[in-house]
Protein backbone atom coordinates (compact mmCIF):
# COMPACT_ATOMS: atom_id res chain seq x y z
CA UNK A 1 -19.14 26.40 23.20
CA UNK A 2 -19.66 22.61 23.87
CA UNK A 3 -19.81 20.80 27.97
CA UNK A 4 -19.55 17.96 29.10
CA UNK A 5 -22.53 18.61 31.57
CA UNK A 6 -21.83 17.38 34.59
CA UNK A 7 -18.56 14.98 34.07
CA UNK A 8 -17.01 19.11 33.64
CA UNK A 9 -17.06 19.24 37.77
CA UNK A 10 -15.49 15.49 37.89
CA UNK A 11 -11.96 16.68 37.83
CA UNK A 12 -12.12 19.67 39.74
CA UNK A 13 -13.52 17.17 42.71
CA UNK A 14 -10.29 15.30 42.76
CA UNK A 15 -8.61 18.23 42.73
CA UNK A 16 -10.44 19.61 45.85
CA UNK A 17 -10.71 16.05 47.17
CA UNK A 18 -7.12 14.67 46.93
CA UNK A 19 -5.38 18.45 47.52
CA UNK A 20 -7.36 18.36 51.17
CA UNK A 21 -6.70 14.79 52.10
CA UNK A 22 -2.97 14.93 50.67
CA UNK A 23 -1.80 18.80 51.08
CA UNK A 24 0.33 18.05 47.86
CA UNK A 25 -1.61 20.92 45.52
CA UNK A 26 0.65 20.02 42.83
CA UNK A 27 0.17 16.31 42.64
CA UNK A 28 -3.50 16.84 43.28
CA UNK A 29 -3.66 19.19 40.13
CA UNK A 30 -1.72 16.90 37.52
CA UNK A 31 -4.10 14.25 39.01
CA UNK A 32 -7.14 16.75 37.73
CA UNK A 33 -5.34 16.95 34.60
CA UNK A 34 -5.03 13.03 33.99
CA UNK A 35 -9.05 12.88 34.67
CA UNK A 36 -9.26 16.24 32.17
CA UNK A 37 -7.77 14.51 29.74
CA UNK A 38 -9.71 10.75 30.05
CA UNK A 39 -12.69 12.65 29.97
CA UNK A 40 -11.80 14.38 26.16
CA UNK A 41 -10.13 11.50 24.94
CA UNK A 42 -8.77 8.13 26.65
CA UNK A 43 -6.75 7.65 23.87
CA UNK A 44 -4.51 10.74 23.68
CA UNK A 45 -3.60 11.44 27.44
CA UNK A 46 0.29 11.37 26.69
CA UNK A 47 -0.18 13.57 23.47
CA UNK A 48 -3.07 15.92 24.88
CA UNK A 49 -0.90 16.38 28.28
CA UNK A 50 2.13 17.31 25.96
CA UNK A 51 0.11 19.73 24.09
CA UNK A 52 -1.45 21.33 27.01
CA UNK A 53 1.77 21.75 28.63
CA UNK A 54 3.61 23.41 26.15
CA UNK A 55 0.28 25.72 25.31
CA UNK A 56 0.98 26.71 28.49
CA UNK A 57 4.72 27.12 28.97
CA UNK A 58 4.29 29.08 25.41
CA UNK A 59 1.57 31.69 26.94
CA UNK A 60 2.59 34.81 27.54
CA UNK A 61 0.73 35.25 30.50
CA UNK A 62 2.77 32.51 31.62
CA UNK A 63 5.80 33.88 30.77
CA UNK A 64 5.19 37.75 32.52
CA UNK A 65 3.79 35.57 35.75
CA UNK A 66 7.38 33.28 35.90
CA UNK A 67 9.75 36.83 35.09
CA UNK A 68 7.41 39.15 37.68
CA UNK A 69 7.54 36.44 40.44
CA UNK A 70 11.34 35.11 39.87
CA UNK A 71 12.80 38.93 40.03
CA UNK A 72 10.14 39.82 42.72
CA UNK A 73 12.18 36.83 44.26
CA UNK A 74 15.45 38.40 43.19
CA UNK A 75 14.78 41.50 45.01
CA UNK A 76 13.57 40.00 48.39
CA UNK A 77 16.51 37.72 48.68
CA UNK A 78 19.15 40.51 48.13
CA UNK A 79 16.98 43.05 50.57
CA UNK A 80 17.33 39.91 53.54
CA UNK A 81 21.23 39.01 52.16
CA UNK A 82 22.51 42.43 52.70
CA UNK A 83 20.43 43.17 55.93
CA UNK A 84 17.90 45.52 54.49
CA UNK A 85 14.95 43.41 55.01
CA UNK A 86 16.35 42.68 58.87
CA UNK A 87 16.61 47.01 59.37
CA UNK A 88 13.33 47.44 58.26
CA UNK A 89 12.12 44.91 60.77
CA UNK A 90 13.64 46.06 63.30
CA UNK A 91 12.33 49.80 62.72
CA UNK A 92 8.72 47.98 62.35
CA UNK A 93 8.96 46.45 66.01
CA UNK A 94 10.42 49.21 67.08
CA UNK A 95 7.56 51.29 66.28
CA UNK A 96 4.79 48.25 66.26
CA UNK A 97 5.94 47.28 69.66
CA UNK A 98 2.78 45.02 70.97
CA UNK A 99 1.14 42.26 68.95
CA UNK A 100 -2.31 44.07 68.01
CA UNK A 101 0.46 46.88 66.31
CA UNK A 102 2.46 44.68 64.63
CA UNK A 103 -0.87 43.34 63.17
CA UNK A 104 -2.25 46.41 62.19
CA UNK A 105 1.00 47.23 60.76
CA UNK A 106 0.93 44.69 58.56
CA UNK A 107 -2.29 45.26 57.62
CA UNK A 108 -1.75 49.24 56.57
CA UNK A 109 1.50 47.99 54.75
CA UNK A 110 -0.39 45.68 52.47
CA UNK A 111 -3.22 48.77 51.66
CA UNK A 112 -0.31 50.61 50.61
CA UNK A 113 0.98 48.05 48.53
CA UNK A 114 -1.77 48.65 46.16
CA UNK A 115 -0.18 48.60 42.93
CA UNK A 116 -0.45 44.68 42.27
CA UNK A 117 -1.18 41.67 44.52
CA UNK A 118 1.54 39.48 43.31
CA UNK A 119 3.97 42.04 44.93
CA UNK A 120 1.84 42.54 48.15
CA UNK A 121 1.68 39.21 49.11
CA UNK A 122 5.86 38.79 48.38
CA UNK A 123 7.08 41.28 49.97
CA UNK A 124 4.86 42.27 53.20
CA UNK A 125 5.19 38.20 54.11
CA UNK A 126 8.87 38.40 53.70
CA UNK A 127 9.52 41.88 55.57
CA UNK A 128 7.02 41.52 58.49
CA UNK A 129 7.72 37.83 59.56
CA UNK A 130 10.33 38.45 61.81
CA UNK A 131 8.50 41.10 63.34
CA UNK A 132 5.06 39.32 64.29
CA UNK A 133 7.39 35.95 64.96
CA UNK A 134 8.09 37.99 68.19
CA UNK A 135 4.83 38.04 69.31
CA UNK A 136 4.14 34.72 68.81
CA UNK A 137 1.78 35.62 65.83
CA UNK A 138 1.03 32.18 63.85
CA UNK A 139 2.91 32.52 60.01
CA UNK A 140 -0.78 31.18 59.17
CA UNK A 141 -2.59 34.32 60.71
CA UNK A 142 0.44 36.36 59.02
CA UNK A 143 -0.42 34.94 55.19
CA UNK A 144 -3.90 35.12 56.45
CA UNK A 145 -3.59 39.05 56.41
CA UNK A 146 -1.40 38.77 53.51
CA UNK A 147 -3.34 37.36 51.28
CA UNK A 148 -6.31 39.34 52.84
CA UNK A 149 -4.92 42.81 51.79
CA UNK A 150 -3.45 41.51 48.20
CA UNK A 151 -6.20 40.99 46.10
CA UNK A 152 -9.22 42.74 47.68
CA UNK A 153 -7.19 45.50 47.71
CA UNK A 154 -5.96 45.80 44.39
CA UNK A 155 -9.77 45.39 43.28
CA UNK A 156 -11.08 48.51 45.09
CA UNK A 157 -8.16 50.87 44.29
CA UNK A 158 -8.53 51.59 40.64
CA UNK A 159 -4.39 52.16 40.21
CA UNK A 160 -3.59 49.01 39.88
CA UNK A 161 -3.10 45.86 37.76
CA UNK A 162 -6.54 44.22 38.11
CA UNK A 163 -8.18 47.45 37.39
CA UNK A 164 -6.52 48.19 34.47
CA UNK A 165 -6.89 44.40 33.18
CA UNK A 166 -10.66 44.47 33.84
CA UNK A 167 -11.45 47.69 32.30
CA UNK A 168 -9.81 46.27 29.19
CA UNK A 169 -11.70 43.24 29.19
CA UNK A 170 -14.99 45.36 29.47
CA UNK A 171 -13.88 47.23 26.39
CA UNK A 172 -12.40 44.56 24.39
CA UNK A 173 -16.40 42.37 25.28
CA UNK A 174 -18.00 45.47 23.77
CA UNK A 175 -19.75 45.68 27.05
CA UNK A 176 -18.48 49.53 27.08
CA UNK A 177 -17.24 51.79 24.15
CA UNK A 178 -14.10 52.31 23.80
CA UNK A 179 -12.28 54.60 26.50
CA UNK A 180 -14.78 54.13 28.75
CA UNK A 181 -13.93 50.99 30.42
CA UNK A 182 -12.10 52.31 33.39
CA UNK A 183 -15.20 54.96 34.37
CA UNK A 184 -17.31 52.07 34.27
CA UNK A 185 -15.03 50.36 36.23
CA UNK A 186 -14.80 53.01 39.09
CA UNK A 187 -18.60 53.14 38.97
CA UNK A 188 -19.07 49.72 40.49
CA UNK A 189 -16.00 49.88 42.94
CA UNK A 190 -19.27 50.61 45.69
CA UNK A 191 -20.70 47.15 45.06
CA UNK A 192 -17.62 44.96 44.72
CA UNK A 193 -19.06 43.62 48.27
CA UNK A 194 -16.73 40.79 48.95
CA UNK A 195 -13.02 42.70 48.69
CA UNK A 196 -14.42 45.66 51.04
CA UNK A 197 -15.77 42.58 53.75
CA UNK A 198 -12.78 40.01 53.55
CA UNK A 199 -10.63 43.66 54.12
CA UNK A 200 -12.31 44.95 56.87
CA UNK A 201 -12.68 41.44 58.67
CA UNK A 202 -9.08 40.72 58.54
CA UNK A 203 -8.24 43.39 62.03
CA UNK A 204 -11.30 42.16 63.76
CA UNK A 205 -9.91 38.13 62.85
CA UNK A 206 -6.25 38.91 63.97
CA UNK A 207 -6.90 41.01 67.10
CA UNK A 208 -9.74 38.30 68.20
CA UNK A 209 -12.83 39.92 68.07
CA UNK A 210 -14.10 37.51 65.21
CA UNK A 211 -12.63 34.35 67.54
CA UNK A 212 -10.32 31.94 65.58
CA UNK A 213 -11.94 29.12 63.92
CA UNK A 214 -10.94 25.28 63.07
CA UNK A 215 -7.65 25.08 62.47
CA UNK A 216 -6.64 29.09 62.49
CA UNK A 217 -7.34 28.37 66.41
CA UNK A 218 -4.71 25.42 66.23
CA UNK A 219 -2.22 27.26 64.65
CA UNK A 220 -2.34 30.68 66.95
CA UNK A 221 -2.18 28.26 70.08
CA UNK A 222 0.74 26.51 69.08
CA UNK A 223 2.43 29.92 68.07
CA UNK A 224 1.71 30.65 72.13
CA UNK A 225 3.78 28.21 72.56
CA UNK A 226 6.69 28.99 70.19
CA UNK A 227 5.68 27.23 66.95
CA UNK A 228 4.81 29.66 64.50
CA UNK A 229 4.14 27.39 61.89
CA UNK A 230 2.29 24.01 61.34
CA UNK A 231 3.98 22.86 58.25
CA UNK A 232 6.88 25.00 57.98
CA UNK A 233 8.53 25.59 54.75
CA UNK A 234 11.41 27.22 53.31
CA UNK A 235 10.71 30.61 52.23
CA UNK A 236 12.90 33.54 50.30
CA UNK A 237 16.03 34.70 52.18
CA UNK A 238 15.92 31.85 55.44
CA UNK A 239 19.48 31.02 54.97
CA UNK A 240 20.47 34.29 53.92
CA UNK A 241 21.20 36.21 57.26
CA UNK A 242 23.73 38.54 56.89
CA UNK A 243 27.08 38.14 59.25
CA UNK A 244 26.88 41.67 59.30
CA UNK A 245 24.16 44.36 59.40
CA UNK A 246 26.88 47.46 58.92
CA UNK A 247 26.06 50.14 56.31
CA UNK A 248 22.51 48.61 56.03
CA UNK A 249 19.63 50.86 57.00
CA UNK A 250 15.90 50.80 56.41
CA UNK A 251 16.51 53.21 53.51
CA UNK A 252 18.12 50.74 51.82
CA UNK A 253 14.94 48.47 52.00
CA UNK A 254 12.83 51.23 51.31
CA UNK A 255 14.48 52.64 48.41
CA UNK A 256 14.38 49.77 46.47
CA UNK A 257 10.49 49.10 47.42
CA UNK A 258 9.92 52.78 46.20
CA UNK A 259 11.34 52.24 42.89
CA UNK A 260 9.42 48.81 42.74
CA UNK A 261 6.10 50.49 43.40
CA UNK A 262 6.90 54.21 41.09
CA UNK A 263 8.10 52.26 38.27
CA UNK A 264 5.49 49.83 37.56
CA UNK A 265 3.46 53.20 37.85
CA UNK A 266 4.76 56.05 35.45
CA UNK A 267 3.08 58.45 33.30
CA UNK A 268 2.77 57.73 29.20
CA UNK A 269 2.34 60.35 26.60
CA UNK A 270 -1.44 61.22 26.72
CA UNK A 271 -1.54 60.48 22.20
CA UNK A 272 0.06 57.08 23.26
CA UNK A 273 -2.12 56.49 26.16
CA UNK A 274 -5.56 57.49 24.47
CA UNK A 275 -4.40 54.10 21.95
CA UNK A 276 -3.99 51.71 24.53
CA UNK A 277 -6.69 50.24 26.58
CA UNK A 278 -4.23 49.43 29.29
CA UNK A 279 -4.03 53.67 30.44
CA UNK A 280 -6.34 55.57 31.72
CA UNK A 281 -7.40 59.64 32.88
CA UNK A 282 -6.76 59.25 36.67
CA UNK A 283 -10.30 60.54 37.81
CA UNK A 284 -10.36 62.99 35.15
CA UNK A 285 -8.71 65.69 37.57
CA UNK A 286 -5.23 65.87 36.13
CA UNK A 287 -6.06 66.89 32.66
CA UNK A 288 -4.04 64.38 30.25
CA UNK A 289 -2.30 62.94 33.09
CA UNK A 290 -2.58 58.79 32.30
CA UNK A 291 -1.36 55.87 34.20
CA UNK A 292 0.12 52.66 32.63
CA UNK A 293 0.64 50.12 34.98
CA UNK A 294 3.41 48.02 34.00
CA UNK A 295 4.98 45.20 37.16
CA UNK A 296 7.45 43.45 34.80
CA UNK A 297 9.03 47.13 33.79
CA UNK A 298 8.88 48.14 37.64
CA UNK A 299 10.68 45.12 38.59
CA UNK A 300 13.34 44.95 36.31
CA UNK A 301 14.00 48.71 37.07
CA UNK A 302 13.46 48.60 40.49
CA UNK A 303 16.43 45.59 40.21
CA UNK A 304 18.58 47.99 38.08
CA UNK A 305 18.86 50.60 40.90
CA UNK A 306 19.13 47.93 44.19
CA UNK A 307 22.44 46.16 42.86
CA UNK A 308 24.19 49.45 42.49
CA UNK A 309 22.93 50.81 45.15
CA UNK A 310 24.09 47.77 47.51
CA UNK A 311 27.47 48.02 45.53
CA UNK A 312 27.76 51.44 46.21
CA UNK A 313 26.74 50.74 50.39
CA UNK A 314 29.03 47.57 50.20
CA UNK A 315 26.81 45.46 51.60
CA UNK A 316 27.96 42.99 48.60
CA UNK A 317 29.85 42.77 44.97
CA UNK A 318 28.56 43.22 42.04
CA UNK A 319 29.07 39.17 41.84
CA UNK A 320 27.52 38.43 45.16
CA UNK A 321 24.35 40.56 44.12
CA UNK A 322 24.16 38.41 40.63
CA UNK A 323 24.62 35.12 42.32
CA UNK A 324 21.85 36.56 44.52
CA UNK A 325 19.41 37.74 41.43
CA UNK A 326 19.64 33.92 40.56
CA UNK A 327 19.02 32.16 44.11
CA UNK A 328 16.37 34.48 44.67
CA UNK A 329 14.39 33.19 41.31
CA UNK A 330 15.31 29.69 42.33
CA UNK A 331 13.32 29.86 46.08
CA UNK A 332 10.66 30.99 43.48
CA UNK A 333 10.59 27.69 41.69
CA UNK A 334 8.32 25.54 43.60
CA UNK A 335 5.25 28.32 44.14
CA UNK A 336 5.70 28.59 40.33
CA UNK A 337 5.62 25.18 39.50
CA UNK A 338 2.16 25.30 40.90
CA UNK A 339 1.14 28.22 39.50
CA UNK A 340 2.24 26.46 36.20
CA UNK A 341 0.38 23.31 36.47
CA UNK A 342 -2.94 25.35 37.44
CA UNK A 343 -2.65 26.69 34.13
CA UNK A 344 -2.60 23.83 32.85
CA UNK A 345 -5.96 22.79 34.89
CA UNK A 346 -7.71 25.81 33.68
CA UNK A 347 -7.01 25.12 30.26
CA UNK A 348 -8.52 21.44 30.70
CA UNK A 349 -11.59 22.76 32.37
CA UNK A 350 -11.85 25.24 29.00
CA UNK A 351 -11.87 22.61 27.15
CA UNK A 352 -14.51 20.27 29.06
CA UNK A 353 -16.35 23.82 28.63
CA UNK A 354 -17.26 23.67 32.49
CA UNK A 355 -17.96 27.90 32.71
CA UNK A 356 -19.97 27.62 29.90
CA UNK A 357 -21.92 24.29 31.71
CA UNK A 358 -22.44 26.49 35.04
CA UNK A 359 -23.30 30.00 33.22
CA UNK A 360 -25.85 27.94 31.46
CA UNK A 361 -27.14 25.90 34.47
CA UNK A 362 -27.75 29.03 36.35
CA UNK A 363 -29.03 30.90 33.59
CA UNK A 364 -32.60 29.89 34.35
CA UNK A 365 -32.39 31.36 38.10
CA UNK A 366 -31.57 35.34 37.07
CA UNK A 367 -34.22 37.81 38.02
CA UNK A 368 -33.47 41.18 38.92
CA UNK A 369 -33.60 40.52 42.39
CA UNK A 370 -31.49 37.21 42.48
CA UNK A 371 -29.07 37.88 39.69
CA UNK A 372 -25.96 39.94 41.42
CA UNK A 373 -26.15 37.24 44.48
CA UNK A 374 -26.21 34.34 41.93
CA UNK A 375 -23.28 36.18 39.23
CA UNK A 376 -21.19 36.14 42.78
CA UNK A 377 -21.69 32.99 44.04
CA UNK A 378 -21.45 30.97 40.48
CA UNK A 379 -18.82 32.70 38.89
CA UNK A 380 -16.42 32.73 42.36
CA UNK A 381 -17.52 28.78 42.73
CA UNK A 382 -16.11 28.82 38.77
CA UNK A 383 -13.08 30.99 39.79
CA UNK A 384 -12.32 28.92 43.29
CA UNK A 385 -12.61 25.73 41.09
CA UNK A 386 -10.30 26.74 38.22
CA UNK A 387 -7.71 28.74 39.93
CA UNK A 388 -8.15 31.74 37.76
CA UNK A 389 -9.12 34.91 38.51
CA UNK A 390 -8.74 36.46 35.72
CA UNK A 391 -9.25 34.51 33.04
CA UNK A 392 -12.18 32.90 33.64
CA UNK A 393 -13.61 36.30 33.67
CA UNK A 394 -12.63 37.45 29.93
CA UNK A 395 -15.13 34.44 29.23
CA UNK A 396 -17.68 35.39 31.36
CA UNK A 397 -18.16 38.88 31.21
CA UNK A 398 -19.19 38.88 27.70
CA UNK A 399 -22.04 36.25 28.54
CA UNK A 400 -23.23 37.70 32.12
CA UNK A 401 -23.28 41.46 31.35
CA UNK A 402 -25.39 41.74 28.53
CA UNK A 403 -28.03 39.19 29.98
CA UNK A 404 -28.37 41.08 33.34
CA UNK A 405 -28.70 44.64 31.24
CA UNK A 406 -31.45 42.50 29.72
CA UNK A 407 -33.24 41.65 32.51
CA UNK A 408 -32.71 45.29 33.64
CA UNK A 409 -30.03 45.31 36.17
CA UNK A 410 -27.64 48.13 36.76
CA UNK A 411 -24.19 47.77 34.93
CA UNK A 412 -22.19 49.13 38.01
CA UNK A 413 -24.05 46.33 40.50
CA UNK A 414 -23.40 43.19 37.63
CA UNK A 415 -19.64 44.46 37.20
CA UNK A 416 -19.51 44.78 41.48
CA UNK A 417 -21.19 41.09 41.61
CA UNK A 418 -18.08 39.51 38.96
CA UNK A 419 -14.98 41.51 40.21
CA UNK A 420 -16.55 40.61 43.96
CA UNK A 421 -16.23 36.76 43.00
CA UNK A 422 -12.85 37.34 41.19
CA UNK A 423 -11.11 38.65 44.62
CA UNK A 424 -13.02 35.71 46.29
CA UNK A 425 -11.22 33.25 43.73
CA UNK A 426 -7.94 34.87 44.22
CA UNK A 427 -8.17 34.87 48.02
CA UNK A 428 -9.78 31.58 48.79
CA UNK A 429 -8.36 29.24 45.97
CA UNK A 430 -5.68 27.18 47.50
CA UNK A 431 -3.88 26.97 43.90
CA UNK A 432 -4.45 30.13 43.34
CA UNK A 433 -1.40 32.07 42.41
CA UNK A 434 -1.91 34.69 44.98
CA UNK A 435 -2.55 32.04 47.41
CA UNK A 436 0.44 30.56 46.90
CA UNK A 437 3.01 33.19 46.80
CA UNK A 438 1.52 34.58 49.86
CA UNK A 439 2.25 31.06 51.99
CA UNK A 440 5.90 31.40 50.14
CA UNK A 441 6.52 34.89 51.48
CA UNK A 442 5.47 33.87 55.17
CA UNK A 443 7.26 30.30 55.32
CA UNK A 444 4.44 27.63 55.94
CA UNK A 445 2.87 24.70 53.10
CA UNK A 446 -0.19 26.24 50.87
CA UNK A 447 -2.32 24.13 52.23
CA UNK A 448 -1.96 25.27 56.06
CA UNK A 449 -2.08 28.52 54.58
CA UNK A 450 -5.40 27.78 52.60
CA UNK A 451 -7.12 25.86 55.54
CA UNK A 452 -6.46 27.80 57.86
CA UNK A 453 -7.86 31.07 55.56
CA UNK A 454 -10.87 29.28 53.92
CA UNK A 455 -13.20 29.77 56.71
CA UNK A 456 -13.42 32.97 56.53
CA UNK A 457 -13.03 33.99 53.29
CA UNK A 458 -16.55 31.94 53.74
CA UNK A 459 -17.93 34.20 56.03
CA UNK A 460 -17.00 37.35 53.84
CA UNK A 461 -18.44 35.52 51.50
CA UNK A 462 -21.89 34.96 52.65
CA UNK A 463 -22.20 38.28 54.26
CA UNK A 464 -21.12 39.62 50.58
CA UNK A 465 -24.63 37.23 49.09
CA UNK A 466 -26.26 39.35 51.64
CA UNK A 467 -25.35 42.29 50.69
CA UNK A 468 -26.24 41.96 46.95
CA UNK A 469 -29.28 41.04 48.18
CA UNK A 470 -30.16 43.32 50.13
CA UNK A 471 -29.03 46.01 47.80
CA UNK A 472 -30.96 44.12 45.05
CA UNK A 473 -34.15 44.31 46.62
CA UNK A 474 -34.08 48.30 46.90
């Protein structure tokens, strides 16, 4: 594929540049698509910005990202309208009753949301806010943890979306036969580095043992104060208190969460499953047991038993739980307008071929020793810079894998090194679409939520270089 060299970074710079100077992510990335566009052709901005956003309101990736999110929405906004989201709070402090166990309560309850990191960092911000607000707990160290326990831990737990989109990917590259893309998968689950390090730092960040840093330290002393936020924004369900908390219980918040998490998890006839590359044996120990993992089915199902289950409890009509299905999607609209337009980024960078311009560039520096630390670092500069985590990878992996099995590096260590620098694009990119819905969920801008977050996702990330090193040179 053809690059523009170096002019391929040029836009990505004003995005980076004007996003940190302005905090307005999605003026900052239309700007990157205006300089995109000069770049291909001066002549056809209007036309070639037409075209690239209807490619990308027409992509079905699009489309399942808009539905998931919106009814995710849905579902959080009736939980706080009928007082389920305000029972299960209240259980939470009840039980997490200092700051450091509210923390690590939050924490567990985003490991256990394993199944996909768009609904982790939804629904944990939106439950658990009221419950760290009363310890004066910053909303920026709340999305910090958040966002920390979305993707990284969705990449290390094989039942989940990213695993089952990955191991397809390695199949569909040929990098694997057929069937075997998820065992390859769970063979490098040991050196995916960065998720296990940005995990494991986020207790030792929010309880103060790693001490707060730039403006993270800002925004905890101001929460000392009273001011949990920075840059507050509005987030699902803030004008949606309940007059009334009767016949509301934490049941009917967790009921609804179960059926969210079960039924974008259910078991497929083993024929059907062996045909799709999207289902897999579940460690091989449960015979012809497979798992399809399937968010837009679990939410629309998961929607289907809440309203008549709030009907049934009274806690609103059948009316009052439609008109809240739509205001629910509608607090959604401005994280996915910016979701949108970093599509529409990524698909500009595509086309100024900028992976292809920095797989190529670094292609001279892989040895055996250096190439897992420089796959990680390139590819989740290329991931932080686009906004796509996923994506960018169904590119790369059919370049990177077959020249480090070349050069005689382990498969397990080279699949480790990319998925490591896919959860460090997720997590650190402030357009990213994890990012974003995770500052949504908690109530402050994306770009408090990003700066305050960035440093250490930094610090994971160097101790993860050192890691591949290290492991590297053994």
């Amino acid at each position: 594929m053809e690059h523009y060299g170096l002019l391929s970074l040029l836009p990505t710079l004003f995005v980076i540049t004007c996003a940190v100077l302005t905090h307005r992510p999605i003026a900052s990335l239309l700007l990157g698509v205006v300089v995109g566009l000069l770049l291909i052709d001066p002549t056809q901005v209007v036309s070639g910005l037409a075209d690239v956003s209807l490619s990308v309101m027409m992509d079905e990736s699009i489309g399942w990202v808009i539905l998931v999110c919106g009814l995710f929405g849905s579902i959080i906004f009736i939980l706080i309208r009928t007082g389920a989201a305000i029972s299960f709070s209240r259980a939470i402090v009840g039980f997490a009753n200092t700051r450091n166990k509210s923390i690590m309560v939050t924490w567990l309850l985003g490991i256990l949301l394993f199944i996909d990191d768009y609904l982790n960092a939804i629904a944990i911000g939106s439950s658990m806010k009221r419950a760290t607000d009363k310890f004066k707990i910053s909303r920026a160290m709340l999305s910090y943890i958040v966002d920390s326990t979305a993707a990284p831990t969705c990449v290390i737990i094989p039942i989940s979306t990213w695993a089952v989109f990955f191991a397809t990917v390695l199949e569909a590259s040929n990098v694997v036969e057929k069937g075997a893309g998820m065992d390859a998968y769970i063979s490098a689950i040991p050196y995916m580095f960065y998720p296990f390090v940005a995990l494991l730092m986020v207790p030792l960040v929010a309880t103060g043992k790693i001490p707060f840093i730039g403006l993270m330290k800002k925004a905890e002393a101001k929460a000392a104060e009273g001011i949990v936020a920075l840059e507050p924004m509005p987030s699902i369900g803030d004008d949606a208190e309940p007059e009334s908390h009767e016949g509301s219980g934490i049941w009917t918040f967790l009921i609804p969460m179960l059926a969210l998490i079960g039924f974008s998890a259910f078991s497929v006839d083993s024929a059907a499953a062996r045909e799709s590359l999207a289902s897999f044996n579940l460690f091989g120990f449960f015979g012809s047991f497979s798992l399809e993992i399937d968010v837009l089915k679990g939410v629309i199902i998961a929607l289907a038993i809440t309203i008549p289950l709030m009907v049934y409890r009274k806690l609103m009509t059948l009316f009052e739980s439609l008109d809240a299905v739509m205001e629910g999607f509608r607090v959604m609209l401005p994280p996915l307008a910016i979701v949108v337009v970093a599509f529409m980024f990524k698909t500009v960078n595509d086309q100024l071929g900028l992976p292809t311009y920095v797989i190529e560039t670094v292609t001279p520096l892989m040895t055996p020793l250096m190439f897992p630390v420089v796959t990680f670092a390139t590819m989740a500069l290329v991931s932080f810079a686009t906004g796509s985590s996923w994506g960018i990878f169904a590119i790369a992996i059919p370049i990177i894998v077959p020249l480090g099995l070349a050069i005689g590096v382990d498969l397990p260590l080279i699949i480790g090194a990319m998925l490591s620098a896919s959860a460090f694009g997720s997590h650190a990119c402030f357009y990213g679409d994890a990012t974003v819905l995770s500052a949504q969920s908690c109530g402050i801008s994306v770009m408090e939520h990003s700066l305050t977050q960035l440093p250490y996702a930094v610090i994971a990330a160097v101790i993860s270089c050192l890691m591949f090193v290290a492991v590297s040179s053994l």
